[in-house]
PDB file of N, CA and C in Angstrom:
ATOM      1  N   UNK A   1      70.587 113.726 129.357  1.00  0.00           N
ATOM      2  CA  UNK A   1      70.404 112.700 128.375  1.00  0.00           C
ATOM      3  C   UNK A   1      70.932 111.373 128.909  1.00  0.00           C
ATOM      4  N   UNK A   2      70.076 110.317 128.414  1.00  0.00           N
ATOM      5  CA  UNK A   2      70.744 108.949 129.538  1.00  0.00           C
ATOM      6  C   UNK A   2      71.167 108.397 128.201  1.00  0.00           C
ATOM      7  N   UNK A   3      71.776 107.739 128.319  1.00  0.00           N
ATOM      8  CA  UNK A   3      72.022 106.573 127.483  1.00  0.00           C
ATOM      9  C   UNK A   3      71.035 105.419 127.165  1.00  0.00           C
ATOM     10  N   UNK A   4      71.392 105.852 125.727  1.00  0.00           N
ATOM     11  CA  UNK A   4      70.044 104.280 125.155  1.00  0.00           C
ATOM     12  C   UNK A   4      70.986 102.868 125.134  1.00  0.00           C
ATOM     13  N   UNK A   5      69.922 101.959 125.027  1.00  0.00           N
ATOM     14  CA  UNK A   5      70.303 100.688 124.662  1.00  0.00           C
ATOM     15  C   UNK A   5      70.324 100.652 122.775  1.00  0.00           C
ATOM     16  N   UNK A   6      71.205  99.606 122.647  1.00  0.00           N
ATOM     17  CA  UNK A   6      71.592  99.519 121.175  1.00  0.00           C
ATOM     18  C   UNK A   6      70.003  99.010 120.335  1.00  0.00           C
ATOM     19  N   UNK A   7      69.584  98.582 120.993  1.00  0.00           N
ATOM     20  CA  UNK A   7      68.272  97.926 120.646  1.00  0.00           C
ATOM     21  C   UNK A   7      67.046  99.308 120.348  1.00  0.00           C
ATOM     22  N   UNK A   8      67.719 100.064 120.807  1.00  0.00           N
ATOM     23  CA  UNK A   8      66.450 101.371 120.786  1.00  0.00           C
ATOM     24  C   UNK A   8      67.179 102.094 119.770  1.00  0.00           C
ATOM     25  N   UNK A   9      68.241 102.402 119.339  1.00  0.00           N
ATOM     26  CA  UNK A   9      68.728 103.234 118.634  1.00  0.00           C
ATOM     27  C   UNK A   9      68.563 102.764 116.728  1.00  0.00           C
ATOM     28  N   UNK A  10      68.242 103.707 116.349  1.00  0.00           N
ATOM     29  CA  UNK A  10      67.810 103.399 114.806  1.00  0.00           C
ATOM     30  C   UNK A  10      69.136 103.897 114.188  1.00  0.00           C
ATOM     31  N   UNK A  11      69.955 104.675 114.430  1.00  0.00           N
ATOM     32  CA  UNK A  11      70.884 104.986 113.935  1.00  0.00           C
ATOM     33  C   UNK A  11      71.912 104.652 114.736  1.00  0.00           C
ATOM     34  N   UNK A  12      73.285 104.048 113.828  1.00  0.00           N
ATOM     35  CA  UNK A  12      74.462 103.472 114.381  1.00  0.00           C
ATOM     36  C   UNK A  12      75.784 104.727 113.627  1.00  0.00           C
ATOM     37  N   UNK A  13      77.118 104.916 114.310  1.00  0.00           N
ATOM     38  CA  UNK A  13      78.127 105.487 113.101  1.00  0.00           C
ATOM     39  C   UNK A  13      78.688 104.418 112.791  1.00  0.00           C
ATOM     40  N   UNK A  14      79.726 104.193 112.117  1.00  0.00           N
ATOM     41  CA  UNK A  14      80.229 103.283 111.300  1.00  0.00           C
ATOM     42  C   UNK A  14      81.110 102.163 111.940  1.00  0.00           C
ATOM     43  N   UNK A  15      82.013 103.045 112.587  1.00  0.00           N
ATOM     44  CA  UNK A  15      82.500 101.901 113.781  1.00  0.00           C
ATOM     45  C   UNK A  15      81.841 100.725 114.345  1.00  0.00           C
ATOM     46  N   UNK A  16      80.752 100.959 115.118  1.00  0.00           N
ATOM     47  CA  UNK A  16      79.310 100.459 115.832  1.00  0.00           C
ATOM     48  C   UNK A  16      78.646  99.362 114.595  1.00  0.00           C
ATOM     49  N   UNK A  17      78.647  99.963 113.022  1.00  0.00           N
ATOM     50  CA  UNK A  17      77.897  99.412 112.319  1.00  0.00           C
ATOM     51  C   UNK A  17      78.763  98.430 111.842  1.00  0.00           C
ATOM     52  N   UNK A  18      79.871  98.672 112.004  1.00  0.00           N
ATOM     53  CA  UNK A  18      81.052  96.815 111.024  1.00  0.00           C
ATOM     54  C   UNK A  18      80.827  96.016 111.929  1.00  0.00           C
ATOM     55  N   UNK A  19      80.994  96.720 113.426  1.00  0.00           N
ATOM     56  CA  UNK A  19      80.793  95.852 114.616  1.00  0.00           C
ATOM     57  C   UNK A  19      79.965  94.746 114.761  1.00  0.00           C
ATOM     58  N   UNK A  20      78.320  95.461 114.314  1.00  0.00           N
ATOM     59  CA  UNK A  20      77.086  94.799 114.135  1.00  0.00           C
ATOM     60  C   UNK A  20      77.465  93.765 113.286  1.00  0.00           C
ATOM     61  N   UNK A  21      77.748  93.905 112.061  1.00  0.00           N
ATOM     62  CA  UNK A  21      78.517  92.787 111.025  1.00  0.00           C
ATOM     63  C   UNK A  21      79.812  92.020 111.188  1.00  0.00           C
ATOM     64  N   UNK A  22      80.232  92.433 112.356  1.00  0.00           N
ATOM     65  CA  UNK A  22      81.560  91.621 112.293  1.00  0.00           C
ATOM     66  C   UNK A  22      82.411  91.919 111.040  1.00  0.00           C
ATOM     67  N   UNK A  23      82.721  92.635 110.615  1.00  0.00           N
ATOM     68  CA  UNK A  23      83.519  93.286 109.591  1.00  0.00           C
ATOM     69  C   UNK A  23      84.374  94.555 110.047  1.00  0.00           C
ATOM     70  N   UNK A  24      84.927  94.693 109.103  1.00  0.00           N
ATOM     71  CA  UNK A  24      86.294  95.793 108.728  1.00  0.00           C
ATOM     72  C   UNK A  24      85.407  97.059 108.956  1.00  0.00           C
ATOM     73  N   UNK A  25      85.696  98.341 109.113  1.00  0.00           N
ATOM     74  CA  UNK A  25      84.868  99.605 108.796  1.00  0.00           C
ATOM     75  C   UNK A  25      84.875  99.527 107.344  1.00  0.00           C
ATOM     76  N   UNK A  26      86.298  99.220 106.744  1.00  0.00           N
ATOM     77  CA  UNK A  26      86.791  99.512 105.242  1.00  0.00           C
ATOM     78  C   UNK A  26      85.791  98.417 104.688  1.00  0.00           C
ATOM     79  N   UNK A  27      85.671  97.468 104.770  1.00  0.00           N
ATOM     80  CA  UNK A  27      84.284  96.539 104.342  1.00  0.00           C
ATOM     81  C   UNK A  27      83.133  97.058 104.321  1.00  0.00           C
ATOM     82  N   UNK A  28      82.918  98.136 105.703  1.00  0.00           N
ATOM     83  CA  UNK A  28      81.599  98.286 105.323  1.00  0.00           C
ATOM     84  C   UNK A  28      81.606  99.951 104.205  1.00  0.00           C
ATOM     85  N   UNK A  29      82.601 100.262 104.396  1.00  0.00           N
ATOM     86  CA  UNK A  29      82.608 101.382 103.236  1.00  0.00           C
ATOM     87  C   UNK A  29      82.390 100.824 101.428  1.00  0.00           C
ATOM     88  N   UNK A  30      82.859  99.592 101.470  1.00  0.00           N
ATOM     89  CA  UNK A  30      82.788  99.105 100.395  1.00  0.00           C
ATOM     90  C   UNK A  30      81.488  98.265  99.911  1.00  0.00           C
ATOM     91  N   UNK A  31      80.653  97.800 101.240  1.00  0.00           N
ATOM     92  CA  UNK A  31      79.305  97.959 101.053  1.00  0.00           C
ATOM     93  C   UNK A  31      78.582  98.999 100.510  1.00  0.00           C
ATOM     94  N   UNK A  32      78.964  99.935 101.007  1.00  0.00           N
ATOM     95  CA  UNK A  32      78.151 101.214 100.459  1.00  0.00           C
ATOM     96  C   UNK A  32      78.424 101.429  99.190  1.00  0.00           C
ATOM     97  N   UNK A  33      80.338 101.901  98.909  1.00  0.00           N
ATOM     98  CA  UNK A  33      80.598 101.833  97.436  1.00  0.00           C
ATOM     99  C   UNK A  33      79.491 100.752  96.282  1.00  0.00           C
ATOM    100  N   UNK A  34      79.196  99.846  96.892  1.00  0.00           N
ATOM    101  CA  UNK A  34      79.045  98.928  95.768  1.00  0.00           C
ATOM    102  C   UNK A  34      77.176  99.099  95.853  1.00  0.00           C
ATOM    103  N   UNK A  35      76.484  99.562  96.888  1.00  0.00           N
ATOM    104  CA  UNK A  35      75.111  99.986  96.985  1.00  0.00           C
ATOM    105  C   UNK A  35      74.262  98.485  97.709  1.00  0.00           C
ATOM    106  N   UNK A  36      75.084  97.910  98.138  1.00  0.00           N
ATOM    107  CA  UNK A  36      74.463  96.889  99.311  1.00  0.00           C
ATOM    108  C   UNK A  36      74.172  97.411 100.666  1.00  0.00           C
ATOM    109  N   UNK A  37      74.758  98.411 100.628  1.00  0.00           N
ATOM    110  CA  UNK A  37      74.050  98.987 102.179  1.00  0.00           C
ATOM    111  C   UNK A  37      74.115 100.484 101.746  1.00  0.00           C
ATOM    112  N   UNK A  38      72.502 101.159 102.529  1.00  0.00           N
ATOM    113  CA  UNK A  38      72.637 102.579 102.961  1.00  0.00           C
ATOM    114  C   UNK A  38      72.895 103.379 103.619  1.00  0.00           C
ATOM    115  N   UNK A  39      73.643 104.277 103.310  1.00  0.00           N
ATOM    116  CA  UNK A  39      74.138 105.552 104.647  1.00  0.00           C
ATOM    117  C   UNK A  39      72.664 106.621 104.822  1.00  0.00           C
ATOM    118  N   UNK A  40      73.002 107.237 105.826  1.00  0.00           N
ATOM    119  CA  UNK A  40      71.766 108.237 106.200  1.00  0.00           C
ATOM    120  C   UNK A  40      73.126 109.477 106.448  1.00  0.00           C
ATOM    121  N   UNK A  41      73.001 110.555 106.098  1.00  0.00           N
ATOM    122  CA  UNK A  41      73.764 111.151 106.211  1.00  0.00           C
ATOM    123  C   UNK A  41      73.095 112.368 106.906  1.00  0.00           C
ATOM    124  N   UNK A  42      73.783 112.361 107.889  1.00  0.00           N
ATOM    125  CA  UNK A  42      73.216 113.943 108.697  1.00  0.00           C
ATOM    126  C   UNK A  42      73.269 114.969 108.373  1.00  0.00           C
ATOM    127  N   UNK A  43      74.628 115.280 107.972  1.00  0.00           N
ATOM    128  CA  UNK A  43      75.344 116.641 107.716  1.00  0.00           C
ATOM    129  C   UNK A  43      76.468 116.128 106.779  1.00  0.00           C
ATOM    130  N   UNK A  44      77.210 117.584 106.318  1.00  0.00           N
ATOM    131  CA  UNK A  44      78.384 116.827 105.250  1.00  0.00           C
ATOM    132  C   UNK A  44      79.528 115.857 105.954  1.00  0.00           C
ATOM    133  N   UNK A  45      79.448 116.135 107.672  1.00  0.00           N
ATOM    134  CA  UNK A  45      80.722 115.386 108.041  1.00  0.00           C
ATOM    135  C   UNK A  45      79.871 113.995 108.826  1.00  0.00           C
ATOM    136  N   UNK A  46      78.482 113.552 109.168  1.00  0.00           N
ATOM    137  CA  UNK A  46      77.847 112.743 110.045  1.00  0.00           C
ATOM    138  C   UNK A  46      77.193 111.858 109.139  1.00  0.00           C
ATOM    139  N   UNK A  47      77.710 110.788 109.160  1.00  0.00           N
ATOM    140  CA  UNK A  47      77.183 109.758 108.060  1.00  0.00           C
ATOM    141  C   UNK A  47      76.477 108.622 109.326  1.00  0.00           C
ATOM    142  N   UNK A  48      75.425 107.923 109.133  1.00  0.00           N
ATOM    143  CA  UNK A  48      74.958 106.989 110.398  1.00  0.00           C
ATOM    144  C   UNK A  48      74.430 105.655 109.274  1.00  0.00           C
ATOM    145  N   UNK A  49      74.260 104.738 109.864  1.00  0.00           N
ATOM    146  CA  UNK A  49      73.580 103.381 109.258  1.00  0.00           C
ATOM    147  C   UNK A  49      72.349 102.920 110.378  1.00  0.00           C
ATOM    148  N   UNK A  50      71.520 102.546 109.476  1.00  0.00           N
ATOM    149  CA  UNK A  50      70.342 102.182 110.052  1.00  0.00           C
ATOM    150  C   UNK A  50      70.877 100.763 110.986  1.00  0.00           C
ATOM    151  N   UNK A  51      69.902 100.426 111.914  1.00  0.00           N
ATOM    152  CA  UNK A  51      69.957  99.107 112.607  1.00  0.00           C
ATOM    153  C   UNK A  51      69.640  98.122 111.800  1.00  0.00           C
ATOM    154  N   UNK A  52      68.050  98.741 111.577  1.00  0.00           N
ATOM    155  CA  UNK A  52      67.653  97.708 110.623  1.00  0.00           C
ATOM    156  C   UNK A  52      67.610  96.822 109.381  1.00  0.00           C
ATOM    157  N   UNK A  53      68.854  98.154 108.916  1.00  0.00           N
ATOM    158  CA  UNK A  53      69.685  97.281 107.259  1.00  0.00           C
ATOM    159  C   UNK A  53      70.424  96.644 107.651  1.00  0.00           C
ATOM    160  N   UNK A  54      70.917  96.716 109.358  1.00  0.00           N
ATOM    161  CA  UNK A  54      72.438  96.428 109.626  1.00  0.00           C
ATOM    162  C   UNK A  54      71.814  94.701 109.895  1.00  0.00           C
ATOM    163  N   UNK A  55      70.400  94.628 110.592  1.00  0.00           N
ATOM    164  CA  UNK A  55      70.056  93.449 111.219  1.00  0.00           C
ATOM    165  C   UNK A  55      69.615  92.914 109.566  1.00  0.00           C
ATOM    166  N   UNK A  56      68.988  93.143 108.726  1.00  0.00           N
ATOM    167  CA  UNK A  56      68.494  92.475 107.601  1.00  0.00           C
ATOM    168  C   UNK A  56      69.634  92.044 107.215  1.00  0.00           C
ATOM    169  N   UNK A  57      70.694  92.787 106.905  1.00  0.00           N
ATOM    170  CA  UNK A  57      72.293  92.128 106.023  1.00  0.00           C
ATOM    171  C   UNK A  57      72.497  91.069 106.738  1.00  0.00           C
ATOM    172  N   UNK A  58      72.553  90.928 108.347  1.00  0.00           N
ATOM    173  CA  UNK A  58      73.220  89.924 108.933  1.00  0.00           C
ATOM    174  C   UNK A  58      72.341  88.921 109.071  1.00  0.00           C
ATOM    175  N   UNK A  59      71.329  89.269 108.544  1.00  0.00           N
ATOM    176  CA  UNK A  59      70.111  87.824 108.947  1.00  0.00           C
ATOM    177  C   UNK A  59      70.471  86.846 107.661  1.00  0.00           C
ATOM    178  N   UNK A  60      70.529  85.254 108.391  1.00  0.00           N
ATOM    179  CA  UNK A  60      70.813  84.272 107.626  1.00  0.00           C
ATOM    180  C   UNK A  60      69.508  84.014 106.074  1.00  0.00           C
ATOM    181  N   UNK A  61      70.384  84.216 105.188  1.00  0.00           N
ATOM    182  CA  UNK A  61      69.443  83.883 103.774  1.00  0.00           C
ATOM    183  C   UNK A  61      69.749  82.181 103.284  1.00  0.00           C
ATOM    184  N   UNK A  62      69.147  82.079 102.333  1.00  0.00           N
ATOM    185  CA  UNK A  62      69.266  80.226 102.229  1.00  0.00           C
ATOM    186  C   UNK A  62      70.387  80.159 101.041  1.00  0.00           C
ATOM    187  N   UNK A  63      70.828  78.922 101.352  1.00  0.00           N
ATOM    188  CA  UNK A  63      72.175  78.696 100.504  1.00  0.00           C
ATOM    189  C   UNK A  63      71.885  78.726  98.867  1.00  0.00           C
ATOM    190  N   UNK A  64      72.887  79.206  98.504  1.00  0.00           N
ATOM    191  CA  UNK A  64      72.832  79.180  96.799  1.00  0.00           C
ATOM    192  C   UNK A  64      73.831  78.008  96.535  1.00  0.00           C
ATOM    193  N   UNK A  65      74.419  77.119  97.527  1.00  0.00           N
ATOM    194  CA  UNK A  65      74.814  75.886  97.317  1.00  0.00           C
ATOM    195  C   UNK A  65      74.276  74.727  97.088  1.00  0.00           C
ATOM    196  N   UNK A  66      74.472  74.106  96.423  1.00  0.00           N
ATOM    197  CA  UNK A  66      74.814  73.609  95.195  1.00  0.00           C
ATOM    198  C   UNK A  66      74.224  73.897  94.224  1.00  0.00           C
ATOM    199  N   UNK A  67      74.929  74.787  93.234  1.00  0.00           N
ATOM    200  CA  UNK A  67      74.700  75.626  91.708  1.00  0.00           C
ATOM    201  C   UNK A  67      73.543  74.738  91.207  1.00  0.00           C
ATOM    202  N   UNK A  68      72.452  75.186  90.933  1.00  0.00           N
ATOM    203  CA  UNK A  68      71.412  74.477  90.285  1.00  0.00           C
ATOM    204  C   UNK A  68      71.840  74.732  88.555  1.00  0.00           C
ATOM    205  N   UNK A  69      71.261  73.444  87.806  1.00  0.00           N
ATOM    206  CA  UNK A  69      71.280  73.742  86.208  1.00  0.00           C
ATOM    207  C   UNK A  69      69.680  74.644  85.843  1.00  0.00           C
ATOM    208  N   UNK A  70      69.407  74.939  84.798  1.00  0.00           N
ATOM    209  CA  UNK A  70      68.297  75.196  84.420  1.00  0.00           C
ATOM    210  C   UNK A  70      66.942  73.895  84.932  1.00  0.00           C
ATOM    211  N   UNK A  71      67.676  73.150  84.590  1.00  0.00           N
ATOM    212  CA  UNK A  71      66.169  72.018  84.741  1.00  0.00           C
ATOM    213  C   UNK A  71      65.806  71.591  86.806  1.00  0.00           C
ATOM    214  N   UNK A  72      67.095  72.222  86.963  1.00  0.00           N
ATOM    215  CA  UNK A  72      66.693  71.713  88.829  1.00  0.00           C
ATOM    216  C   UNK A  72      67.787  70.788  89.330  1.00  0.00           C
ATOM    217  N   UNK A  73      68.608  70.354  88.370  1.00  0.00           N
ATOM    218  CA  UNK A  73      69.413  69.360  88.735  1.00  0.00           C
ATOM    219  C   UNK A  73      70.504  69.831  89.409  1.00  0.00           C
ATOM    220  N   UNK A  74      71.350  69.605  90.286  1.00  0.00           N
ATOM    221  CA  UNK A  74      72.505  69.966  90.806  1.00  0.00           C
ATOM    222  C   UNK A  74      73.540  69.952  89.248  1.00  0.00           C
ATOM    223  N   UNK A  75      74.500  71.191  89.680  1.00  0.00           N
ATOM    224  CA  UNK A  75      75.389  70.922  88.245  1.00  0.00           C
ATOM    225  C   UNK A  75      76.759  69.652  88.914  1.00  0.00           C
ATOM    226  N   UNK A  76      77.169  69.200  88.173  1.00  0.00           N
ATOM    227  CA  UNK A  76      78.390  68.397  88.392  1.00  0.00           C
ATOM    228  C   UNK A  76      79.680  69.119  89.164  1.00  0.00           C
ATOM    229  N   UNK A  77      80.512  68.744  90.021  1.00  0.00           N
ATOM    230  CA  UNK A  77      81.327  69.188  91.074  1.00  0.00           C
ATOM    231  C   UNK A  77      82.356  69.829  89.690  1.00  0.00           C
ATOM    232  N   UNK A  78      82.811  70.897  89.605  1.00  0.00           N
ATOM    233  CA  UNK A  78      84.213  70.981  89.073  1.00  0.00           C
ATOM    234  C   UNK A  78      85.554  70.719  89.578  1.00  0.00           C
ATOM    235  N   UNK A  79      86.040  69.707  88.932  1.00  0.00           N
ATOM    236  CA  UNK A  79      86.900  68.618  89.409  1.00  0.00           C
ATOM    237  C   UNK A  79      88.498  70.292  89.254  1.00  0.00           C
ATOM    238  N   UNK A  80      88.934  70.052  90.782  1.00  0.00           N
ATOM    239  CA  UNK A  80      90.271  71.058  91.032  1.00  0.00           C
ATOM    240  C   UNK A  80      91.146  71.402  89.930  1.00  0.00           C
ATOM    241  N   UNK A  81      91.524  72.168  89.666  1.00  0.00           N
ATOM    242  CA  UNK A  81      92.808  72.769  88.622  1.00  0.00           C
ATOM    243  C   UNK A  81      94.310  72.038  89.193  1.00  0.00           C
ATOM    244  N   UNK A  82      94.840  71.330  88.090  1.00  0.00           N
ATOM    245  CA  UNK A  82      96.019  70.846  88.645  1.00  0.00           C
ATOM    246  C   UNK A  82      96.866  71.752  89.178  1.00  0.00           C
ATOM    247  N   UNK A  83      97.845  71.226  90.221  1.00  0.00           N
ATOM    248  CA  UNK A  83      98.620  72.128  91.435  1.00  0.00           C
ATOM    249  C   UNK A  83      99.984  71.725  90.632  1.00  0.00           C
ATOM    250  N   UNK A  84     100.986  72.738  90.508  1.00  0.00           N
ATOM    251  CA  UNK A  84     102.367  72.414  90.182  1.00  0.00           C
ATOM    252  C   UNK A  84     102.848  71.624  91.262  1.00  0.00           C
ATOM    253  N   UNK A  85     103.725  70.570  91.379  1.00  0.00           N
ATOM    254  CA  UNK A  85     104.048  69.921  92.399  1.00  0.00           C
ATOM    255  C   UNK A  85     105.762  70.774  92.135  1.00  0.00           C
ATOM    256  N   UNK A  86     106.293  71.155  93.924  1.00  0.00           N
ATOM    257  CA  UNK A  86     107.650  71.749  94.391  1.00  0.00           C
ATOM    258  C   UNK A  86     108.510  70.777  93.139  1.00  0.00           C
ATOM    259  N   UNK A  87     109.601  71.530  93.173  1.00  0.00           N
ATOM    260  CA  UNK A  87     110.908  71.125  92.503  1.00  0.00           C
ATOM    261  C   UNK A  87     110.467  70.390  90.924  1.00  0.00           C
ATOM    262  N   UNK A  88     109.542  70.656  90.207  1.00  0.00           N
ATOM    263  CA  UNK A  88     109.739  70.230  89.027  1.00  0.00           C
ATOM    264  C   UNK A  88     109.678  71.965  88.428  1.00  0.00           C
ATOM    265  N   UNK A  89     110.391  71.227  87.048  1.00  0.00           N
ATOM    266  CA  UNK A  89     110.609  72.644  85.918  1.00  0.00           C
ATOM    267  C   UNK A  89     109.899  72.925  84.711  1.00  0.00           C
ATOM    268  N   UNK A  90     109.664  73.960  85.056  1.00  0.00           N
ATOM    269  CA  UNK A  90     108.753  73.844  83.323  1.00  0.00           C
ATOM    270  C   UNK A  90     109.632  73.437  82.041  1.00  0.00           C
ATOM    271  N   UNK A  91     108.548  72.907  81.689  1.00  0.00           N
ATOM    272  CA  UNK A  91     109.496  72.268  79.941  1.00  0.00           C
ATOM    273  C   UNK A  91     110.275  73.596  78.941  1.00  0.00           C
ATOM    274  N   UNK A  92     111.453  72.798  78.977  1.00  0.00           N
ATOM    275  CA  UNK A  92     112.743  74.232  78.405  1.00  0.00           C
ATOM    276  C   UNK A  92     113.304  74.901  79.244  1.00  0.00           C
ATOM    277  N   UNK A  93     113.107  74.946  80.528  1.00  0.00           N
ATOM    278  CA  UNK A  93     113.927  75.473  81.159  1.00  0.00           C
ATOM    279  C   UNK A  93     114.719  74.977  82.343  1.00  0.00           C
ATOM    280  N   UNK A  94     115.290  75.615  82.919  1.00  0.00           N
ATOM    281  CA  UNK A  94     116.406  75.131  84.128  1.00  0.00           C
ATOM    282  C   UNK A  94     116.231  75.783  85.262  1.00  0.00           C
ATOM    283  N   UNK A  95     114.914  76.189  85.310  1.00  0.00           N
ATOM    284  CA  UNK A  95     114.433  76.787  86.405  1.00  0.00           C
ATOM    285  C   UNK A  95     115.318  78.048  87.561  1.00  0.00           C
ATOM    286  N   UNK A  96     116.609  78.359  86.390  1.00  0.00           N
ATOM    287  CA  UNK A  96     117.091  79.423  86.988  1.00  0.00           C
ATOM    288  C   UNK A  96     116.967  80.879  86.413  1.00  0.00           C
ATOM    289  N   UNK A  97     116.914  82.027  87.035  1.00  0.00           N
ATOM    290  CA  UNK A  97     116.017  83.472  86.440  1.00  0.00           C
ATOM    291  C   UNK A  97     117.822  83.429  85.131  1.00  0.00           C
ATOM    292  N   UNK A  98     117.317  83.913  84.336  1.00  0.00           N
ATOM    293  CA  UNK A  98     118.078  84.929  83.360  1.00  0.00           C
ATOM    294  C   UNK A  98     119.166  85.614  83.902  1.00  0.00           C
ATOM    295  N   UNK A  99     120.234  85.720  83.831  1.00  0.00           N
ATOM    296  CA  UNK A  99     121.098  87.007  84.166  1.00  0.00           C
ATOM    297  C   UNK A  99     120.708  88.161  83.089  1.00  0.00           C
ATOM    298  N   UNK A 100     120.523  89.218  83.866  1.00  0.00           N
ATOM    299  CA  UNK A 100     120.196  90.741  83.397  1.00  0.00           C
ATOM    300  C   UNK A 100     122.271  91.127  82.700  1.00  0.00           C
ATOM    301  N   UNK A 101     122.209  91.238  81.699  1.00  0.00           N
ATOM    302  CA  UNK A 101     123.183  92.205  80.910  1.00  0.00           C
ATOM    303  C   UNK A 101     123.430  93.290  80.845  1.00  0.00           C
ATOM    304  N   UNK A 102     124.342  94.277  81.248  1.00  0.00           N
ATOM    305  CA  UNK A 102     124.573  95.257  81.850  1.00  0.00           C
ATOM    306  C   UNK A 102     124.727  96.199  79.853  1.00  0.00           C
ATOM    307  N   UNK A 103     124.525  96.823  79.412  1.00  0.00           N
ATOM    308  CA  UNK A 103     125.010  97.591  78.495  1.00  0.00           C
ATOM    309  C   UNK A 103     124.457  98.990  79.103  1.00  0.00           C
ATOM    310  N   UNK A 104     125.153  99.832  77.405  1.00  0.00           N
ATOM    311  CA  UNK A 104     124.986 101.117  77.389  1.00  0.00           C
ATOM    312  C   UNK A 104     125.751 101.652  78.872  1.00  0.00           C
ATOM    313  N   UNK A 105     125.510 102.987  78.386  1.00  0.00           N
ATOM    314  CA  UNK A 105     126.410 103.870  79.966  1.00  0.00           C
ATOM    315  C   UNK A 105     125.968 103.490  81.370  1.00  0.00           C
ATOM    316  N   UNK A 106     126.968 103.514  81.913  1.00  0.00           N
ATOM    317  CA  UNK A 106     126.841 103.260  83.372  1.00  0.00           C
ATOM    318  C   UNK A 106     127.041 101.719  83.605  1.00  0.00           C
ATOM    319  N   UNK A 107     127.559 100.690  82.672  1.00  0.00           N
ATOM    320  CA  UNK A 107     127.836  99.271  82.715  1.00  0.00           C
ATOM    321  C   UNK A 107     129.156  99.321  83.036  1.00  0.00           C
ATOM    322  N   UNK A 108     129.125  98.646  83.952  1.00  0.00           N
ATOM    323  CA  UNK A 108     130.487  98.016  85.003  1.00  0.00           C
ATOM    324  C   UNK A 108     131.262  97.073  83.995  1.00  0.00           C
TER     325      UNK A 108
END
């Protein structure tokens, strides 16, 4: 048996197949969990991924940027969530934790 080229082989194992994607294995398990990609399963322990789902996933699709409205219009930017700025305190407090009170048995 010689060795094929990756280009001839229709079936990849999983290692080989995150590879193809540039991903985690655990990513691509969670592809599957979620039914964005299919396994081909050989046997109960030989699970393989096609090339060709592997090349369709990675092929560039067109941007869903910038959120369209119903009528076609771009929607308006959502302006950032304010950032707490360091060293201020929330109102009422003194920004130090509580001391925990020791009761009942076993209090020092």
């Amino acid at each position: 048996m010689g060795t094929s080229n990756e280009s001839e082989r229709l079936l990849v194992p999983a290692p080989r197949a995150a590879n193809i994607l540039a991903i985690s294995e655990r990513s691509l398990y969670r592809l599957v969990a979620r039914g964005d990609l299919e396994q081909v399963r050989l046997s109960d322990r030989i699970v393989r991924y096609r090339v060709a789902d592997l090349r369709a996933m990675a092929a560039p699709r067109p941007a869903a940027w910038p959120p369209r409205m119903a009528d076609g219009q771009a929607t308006p930017p959502t302006p950032p969530a304010p950032r707490r700025q360091r060293g201020k305190q929330a109102p009422g407090g003194n920004g130090a934790r509580p001391h925990r009170v020791a009761s009942g048995r076993g209090a020092r």
